[in-house]
N, C-alpha and C. Protein backbone atom coordinates (compact mmCIF):
# COMPACT_ATOMS: atom_id res chain seq x y z
N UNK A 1 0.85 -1.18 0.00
CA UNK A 1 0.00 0.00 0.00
C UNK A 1 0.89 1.24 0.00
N UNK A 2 0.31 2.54 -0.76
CA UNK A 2 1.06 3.20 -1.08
C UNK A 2 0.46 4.41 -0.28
N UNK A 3 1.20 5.45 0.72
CA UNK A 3 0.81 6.89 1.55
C UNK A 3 1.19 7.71 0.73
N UNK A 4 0.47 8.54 0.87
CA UNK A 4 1.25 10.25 0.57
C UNK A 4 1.82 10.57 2.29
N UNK A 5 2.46 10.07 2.56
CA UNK A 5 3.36 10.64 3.74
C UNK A 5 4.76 10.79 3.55
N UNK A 6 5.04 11.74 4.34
CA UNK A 6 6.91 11.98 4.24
C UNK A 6 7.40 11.78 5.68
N UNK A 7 8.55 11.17 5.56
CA UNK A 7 8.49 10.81 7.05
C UNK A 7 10.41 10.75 6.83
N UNK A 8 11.24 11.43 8.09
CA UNK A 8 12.38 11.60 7.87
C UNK A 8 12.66 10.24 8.14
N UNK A 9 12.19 9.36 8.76
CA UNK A 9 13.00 7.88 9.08
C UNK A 9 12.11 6.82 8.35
N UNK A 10 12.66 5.44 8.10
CA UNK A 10 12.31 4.58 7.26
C UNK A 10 11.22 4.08 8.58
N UNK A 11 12.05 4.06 9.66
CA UNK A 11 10.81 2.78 10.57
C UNK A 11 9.59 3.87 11.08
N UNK A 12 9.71 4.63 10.94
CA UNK A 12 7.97 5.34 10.93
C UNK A 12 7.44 5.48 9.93
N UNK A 13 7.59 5.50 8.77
CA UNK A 13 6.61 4.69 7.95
C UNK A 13 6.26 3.30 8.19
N UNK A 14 7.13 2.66 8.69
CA UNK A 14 7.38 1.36 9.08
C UNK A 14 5.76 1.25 10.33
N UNK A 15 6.02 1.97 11.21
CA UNK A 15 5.20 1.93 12.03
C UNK A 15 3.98 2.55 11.83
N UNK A 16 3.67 3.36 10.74
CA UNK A 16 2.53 3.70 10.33
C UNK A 16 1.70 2.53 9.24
N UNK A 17 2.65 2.14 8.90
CA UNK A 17 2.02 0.95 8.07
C UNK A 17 1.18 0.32 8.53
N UNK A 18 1.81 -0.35 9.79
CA UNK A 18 1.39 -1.43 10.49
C UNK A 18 0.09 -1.34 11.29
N UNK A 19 0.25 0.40 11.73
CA UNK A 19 -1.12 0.81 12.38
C UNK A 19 -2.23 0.91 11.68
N UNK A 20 -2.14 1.69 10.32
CA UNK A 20 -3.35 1.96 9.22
C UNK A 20 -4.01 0.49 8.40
N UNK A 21 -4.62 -0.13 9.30
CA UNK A 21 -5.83 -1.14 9.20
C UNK A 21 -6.48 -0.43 8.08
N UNK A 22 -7.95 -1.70 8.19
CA UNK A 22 -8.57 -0.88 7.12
C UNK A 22 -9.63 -0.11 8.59
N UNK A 23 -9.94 -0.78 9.66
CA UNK A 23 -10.83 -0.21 10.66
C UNK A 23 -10.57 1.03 11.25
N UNK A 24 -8.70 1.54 10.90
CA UNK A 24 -7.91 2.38 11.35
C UNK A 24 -8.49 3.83 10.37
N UNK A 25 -8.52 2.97 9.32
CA UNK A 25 -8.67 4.15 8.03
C UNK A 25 -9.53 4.50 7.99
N UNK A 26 -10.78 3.58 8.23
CA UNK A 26 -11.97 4.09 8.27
C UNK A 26 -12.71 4.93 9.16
N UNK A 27 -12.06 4.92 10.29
CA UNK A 27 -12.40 5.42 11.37
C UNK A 27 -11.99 7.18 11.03
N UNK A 28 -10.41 7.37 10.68
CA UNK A 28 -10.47 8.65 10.40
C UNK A 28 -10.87 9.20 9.30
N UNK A 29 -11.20 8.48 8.27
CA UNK A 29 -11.80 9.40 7.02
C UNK A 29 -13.23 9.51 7.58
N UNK A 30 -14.15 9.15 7.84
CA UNK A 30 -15.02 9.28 8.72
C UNK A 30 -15.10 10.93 9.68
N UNK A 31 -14.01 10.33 10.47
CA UNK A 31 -13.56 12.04 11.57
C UNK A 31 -13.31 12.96 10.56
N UNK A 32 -12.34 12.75 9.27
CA UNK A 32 -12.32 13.66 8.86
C UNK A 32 -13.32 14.32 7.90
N UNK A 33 -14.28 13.56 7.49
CA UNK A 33 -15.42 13.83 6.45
C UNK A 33 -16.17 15.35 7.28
N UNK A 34 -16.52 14.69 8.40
CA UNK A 34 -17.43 15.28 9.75
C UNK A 34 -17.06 16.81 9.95
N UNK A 35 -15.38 16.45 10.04
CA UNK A 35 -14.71 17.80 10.07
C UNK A 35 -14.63 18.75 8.96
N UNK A 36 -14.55 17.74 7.52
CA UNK A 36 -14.68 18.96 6.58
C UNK A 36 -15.97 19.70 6.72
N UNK A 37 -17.60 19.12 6.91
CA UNK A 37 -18.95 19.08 6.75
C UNK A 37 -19.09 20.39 7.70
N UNK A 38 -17.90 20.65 8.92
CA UNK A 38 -18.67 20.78 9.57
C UNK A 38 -17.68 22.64 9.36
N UNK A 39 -16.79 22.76 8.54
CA UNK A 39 -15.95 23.46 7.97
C UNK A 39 -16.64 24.41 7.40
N UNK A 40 -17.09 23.25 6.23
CA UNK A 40 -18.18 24.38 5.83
C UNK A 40 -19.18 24.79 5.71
N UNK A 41 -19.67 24.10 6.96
CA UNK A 41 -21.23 25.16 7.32
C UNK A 41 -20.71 26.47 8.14
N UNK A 42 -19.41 26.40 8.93
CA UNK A 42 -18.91 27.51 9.43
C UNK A 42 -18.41 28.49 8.27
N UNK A 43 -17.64 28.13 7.05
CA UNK A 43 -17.71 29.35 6.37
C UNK A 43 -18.90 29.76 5.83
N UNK A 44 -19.79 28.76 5.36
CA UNK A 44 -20.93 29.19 4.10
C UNK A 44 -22.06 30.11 4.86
């Protein structure tokens, strides 16, 4: 699987790998959906 992350050391990608499940992923695109939604009812 491929991130858009930059990360100065090899083993934290290393360790992000291992954390980003799919229950992991889903959980924050989720938080983050909520957060955009909720973005822009504050600007609009």
């Amino acid at each position: 699987m491929v991130y858009n992350i930059e990360a100065r050391y090899d083993n934290e990608k290393l360790n992000f790998s291992k954390k980003a499940t799919a229950a992991y992923t889903a959980r924050w695109h989720k938080r983050c959906e909520e957060i955009f939604k909720w973005l822009g009812k504050q600007l609009g």
